[in-house]
C-alpha atoms as a PDB file:
ATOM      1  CA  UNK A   1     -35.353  38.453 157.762  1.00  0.00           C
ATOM      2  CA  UNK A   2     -39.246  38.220 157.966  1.00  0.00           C
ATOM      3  CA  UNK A   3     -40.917  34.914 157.245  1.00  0.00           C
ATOM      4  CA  UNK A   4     -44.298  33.435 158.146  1.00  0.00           C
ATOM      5  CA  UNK A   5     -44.145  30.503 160.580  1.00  0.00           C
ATOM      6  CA  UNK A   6     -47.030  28.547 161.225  1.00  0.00           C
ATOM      7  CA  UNK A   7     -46.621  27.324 165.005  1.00  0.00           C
ATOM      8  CA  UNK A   8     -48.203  24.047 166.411  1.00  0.00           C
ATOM      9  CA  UNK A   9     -50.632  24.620 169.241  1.00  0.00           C
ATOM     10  CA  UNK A  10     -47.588  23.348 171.926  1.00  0.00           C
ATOM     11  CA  UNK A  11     -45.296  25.371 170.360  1.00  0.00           C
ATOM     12  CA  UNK A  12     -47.497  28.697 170.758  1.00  0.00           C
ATOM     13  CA  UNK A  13     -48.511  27.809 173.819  1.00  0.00           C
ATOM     14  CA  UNK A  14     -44.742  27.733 175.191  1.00  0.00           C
ATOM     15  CA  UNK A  15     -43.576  30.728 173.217  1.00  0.00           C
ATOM     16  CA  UNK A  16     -46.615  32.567 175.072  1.00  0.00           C
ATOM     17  CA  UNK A  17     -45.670  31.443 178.507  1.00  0.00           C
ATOM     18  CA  UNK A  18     -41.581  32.628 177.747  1.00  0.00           C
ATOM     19  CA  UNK A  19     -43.485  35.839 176.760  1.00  0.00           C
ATOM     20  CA  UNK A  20     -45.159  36.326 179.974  1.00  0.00           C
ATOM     21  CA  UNK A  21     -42.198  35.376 182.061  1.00  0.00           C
ATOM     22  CA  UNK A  22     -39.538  37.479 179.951  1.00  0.00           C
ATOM     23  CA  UNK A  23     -42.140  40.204 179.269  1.00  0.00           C
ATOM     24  CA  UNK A  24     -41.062  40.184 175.635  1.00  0.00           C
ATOM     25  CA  UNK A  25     -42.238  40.417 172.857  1.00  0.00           C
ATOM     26  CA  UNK A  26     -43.283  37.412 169.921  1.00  0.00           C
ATOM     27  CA  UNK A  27     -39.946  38.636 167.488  1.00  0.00           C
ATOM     28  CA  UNK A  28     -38.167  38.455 170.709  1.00  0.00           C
ATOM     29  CA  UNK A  29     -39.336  34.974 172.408  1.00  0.00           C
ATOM     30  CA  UNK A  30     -38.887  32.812 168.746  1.00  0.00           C
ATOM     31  CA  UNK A  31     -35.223  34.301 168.278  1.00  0.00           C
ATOM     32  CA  UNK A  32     -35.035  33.439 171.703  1.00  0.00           C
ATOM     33  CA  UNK A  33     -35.970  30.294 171.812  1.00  0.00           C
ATOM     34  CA  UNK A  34     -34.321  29.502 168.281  1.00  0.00           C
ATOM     35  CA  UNK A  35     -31.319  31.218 169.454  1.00  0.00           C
ATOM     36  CA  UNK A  36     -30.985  28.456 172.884  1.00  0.00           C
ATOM     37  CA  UNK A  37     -32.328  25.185 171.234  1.00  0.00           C
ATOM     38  CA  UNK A  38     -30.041  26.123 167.450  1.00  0.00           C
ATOM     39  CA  UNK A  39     -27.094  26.201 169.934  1.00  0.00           C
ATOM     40  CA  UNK A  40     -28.123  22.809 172.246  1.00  0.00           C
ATOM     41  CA  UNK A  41     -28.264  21.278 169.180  1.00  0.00           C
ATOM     42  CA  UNK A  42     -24.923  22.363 167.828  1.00  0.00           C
ATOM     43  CA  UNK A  43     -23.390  21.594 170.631  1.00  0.00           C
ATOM     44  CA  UNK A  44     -21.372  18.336 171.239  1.00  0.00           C
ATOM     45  CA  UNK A  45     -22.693  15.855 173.843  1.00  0.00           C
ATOM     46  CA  UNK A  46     -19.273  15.177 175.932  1.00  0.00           C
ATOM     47  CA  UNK A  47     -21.386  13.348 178.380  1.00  0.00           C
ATOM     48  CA  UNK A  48     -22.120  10.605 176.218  1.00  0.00           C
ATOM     49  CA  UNK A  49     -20.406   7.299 175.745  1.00  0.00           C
ATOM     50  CA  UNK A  50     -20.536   4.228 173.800  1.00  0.00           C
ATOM     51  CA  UNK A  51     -22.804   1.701 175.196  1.00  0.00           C
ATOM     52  CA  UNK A  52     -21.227  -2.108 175.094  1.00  0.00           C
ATOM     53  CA  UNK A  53     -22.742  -4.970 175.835  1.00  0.00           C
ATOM     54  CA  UNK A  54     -20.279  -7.585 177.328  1.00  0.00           C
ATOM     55  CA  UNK A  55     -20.516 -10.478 175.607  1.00  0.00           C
ATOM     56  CA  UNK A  56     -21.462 -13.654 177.967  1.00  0.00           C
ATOM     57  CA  UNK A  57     -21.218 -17.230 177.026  1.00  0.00           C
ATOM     58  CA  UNK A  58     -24.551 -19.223 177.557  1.00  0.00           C
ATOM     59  CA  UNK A  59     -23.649 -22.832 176.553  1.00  0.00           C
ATOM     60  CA  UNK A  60     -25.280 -25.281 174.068  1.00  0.00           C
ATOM     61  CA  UNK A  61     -28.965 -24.352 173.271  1.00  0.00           C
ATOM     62  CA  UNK A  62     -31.072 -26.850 175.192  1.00  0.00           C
ATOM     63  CA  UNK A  63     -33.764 -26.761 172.539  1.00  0.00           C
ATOM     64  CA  UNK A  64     -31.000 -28.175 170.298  1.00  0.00           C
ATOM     65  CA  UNK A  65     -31.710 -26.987 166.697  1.00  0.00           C
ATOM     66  CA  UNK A  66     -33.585 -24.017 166.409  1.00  0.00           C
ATOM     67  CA  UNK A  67     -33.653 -24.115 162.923  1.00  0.00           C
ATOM     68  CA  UNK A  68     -37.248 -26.243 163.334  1.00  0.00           C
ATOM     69  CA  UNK A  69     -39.890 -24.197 165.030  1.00  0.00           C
ATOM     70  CA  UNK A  70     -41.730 -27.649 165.843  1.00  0.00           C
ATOM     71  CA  UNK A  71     -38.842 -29.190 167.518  1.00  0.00           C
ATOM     72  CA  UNK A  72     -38.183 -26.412 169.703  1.00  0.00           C
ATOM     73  CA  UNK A  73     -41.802 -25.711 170.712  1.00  0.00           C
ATOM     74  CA  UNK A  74     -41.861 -30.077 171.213  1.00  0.00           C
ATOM     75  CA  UNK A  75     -38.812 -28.661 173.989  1.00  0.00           C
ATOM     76  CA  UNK A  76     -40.512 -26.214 175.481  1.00  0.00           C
ATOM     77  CA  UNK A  77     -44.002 -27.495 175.539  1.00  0.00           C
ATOM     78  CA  UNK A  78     -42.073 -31.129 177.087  1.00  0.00           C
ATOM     79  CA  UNK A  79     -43.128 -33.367 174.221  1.00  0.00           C
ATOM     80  CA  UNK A  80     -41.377 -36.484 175.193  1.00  0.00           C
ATOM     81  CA  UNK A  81     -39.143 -37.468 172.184  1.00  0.00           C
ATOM     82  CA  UNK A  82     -37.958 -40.665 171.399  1.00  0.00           C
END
């Protein structure tokens, strides 16, 4: 198939250093390099898990009610409360 690819400057820059060390050619370094990241990406990631927090209790909120910001910055800024 022949198409017309505009590259970004990192991208050609890469592509020419494959080139150098493979001592191919341009067709030959893009298939190449499509060819190894189209197949990373198709392939499925065994290694990774499910990340799970554990839940941990914390007690009562010692700001009581957050649901006023001016009480709880009164609790954190020690506003004596009567």
């Amino acid at each position: 198939m022949r198409t017309t690819l505009t590259l970004d400057d990192d991208v050609e820059a890469m592509l020419n250093r494959l080139r150098q060390t493979a001592n191919v050619g341009l067709k030959e370094a893009v298939n190449l390099a499509l060819r190894v990241g189209l197949q990373r990406l198709e392939e499925k990631r065994e290694d990774r898990h499910d990340f799970r927090t554990k839940p941990m209790d914390l007690g009562a909120c010692l700001a009581g009610s957050i649901d006023s910001v001016h009480d709880v910055l009164a609790v954190a800024e020690g506003e004596n409360r009567h």
